[in-house]
C-alpha atoms as a PDB file:
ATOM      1  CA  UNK A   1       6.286  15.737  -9.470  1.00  0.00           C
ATOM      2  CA  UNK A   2       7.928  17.253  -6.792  1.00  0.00           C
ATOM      3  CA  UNK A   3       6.440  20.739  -5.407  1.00  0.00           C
ATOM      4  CA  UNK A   4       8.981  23.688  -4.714  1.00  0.00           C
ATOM      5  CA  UNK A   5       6.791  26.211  -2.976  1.00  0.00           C
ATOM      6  CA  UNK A   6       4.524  25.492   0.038  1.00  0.00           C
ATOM      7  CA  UNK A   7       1.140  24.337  -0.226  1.00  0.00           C
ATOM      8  CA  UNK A   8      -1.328  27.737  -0.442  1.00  0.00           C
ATOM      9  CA  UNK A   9      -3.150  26.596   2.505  1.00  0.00           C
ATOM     10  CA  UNK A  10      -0.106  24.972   4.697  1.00  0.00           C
ATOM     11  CA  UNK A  11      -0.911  26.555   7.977  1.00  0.00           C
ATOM     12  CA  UNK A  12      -4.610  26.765   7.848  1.00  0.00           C
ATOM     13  CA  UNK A  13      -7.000  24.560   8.445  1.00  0.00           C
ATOM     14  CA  UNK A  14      -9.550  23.867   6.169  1.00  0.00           C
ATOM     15  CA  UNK A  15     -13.164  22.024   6.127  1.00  0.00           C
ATOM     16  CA  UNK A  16     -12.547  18.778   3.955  1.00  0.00           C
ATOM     17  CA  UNK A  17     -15.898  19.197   1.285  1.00  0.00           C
ATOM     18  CA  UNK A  18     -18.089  16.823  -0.239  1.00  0.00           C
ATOM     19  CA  UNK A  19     -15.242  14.478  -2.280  1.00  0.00           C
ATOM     20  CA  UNK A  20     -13.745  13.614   1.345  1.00  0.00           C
ATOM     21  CA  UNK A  21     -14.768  10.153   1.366  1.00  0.00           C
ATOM     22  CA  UNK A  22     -13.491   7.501   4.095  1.00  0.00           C
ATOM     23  CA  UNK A  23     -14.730   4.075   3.811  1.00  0.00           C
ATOM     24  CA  UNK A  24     -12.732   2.248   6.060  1.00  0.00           C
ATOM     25  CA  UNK A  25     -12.099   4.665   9.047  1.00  0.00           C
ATOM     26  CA  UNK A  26     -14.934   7.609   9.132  1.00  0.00           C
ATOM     27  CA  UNK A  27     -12.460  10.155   9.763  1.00  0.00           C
ATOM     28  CA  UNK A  28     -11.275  11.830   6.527  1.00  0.00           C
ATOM     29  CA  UNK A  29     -14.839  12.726   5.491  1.00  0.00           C
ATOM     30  CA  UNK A  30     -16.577  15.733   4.404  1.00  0.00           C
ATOM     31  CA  UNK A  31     -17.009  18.545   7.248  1.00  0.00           C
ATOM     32  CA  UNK A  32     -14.362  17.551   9.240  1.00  0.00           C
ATOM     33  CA  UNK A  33     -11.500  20.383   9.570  1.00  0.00           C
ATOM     34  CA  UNK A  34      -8.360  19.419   8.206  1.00  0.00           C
ATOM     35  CA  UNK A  35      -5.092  21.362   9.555  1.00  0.00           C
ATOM     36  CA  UNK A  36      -2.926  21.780   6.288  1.00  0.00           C
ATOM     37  CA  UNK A  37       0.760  21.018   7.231  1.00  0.00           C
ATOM     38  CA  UNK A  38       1.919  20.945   3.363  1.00  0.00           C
ATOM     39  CA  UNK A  39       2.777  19.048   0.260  1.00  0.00           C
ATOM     40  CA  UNK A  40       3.682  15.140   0.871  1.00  0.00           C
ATOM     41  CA  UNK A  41       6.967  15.418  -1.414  1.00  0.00           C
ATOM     42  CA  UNK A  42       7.800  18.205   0.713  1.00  0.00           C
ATOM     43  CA  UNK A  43       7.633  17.103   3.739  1.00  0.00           C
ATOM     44  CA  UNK A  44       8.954  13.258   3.097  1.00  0.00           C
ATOM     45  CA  UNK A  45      12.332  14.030   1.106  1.00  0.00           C
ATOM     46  CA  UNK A  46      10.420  14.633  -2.008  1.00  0.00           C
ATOM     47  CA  UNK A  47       8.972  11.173  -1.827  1.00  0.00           C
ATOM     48  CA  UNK A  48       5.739   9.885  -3.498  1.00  0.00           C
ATOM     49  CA  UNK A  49       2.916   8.674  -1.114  1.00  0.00           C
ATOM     50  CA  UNK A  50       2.924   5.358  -2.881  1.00  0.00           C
ATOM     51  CA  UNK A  51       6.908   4.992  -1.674  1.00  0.00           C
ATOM     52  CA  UNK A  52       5.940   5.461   2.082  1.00  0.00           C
ATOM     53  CA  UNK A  53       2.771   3.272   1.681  1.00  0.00           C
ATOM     54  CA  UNK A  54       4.812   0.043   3.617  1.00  0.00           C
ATOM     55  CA  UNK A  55       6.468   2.174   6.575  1.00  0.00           C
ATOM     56  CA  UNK A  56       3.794   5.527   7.226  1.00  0.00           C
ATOM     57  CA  UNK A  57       0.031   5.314   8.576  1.00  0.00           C
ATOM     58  CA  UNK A  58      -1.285   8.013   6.983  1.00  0.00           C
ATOM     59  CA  UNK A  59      -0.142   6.891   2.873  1.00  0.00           C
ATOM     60  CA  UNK A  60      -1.449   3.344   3.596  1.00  0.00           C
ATOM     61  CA  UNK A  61      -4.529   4.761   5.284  1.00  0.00           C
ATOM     62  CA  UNK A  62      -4.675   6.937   1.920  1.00  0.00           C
ATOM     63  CA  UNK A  63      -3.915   4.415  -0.626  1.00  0.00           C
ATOM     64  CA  UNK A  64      -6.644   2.491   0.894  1.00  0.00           C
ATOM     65  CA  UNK A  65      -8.972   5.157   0.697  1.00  0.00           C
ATOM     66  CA  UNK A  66      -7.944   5.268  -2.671  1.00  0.00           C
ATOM     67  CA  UNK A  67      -8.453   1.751  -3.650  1.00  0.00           C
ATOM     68  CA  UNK A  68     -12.034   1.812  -1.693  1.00  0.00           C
ATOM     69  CA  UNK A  69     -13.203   5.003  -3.207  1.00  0.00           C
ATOM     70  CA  UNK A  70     -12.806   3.365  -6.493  1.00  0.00           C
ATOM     71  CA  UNK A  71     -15.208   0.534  -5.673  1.00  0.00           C
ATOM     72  CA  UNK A  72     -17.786   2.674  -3.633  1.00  0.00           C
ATOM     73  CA  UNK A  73     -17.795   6.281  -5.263  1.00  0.00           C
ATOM     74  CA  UNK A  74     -15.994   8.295  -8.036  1.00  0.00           C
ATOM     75  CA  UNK A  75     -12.053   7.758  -7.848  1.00  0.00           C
ATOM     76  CA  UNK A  76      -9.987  10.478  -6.796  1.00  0.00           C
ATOM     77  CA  UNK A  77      -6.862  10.903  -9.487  1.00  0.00           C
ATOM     78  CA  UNK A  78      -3.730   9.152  -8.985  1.00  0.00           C
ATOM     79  CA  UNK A  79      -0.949  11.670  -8.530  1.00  0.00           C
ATOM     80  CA  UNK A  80       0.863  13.473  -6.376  1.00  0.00           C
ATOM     81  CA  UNK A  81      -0.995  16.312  -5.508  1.00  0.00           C
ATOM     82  CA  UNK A  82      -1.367  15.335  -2.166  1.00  0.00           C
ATOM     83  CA  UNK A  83      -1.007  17.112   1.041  1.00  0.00           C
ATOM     84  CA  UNK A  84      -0.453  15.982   4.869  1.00  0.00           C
ATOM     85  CA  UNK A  85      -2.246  17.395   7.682  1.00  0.00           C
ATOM     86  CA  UNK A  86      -4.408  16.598  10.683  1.00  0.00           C
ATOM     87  CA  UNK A  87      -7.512  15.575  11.192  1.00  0.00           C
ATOM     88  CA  UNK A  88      -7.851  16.401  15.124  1.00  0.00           C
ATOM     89  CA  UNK A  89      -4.173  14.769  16.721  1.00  0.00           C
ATOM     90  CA  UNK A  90      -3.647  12.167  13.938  1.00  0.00           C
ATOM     91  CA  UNK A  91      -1.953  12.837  10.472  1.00  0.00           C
ATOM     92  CA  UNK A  92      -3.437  12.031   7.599  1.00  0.00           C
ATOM     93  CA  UNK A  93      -2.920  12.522   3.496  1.00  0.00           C
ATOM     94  CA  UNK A  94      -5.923  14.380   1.394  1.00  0.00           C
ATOM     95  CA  UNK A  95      -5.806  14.979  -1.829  1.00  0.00           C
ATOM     96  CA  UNK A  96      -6.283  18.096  -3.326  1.00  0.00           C
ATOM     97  CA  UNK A  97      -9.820  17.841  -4.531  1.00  0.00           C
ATOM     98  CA  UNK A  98     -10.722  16.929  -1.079  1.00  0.00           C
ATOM     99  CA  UNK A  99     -10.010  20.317   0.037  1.00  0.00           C
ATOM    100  CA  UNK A 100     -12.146  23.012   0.981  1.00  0.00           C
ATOM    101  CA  UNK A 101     -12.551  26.492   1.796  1.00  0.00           C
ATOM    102  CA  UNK A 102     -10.742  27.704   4.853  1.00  0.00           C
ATOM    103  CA  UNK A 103     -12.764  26.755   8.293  1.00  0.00           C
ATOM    104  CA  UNK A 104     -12.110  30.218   9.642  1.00  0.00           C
ATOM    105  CA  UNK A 105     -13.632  31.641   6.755  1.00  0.00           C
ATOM    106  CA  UNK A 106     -16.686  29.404   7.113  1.00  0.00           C
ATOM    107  CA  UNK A 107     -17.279  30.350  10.275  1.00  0.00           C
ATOM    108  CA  UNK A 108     -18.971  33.765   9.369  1.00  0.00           C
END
């Protein structure tokens, strides 16, 4: 699936919520702000994350967390609905589900 319209949140950042799990690196967990850049496909040529998985960090960082979660907690589905963003200066993929309200907003 390839997405034609920008991400709703590309542009914010958002606090990842409590189905941010990451078992290998503690950094894509749940709390941690997450700058929303936009949809994977979008930004790679309309390319999967499981294409880029041998030549880009963050989708082999993400399939891992995939494969892990699988083992440790409740899997995460395994599609496309993906977006990139940054976790403080380093890029990372989060799936959908992982997402949660904006931070600004949670900041009352």
């Amino acid at each position: 699936m390839t997405h034609k319209e920008p991400h709703p949140l590309a542009g914010k950042t958002v606090v990842l919520n409590n189905n941010a799990f990451d078992p290998c690196r503690g950094i894509v967990e749940a709390g941690e702000e997450f700058e929303v850049i936009d949809w994977w496909d979008a930004i790679s040529n309309n390319a999967s994350w499981t294409i880029a998985q041998n030549s880009n960090f963050a989708a082999a960082h993400y399939g891992f967390r995939l494969g892990e979660r699988e083992k440790l907690v409740s899997p995460l589905p395994y599609d496309d609905e993906v977006v990139y963003g940054h976790i403080g200066a380093f890029g990372h993929l989060v799936h959908t589900t992982e997402l949660g309200g904006v931070a600004n907003a949670t900041k009352a």
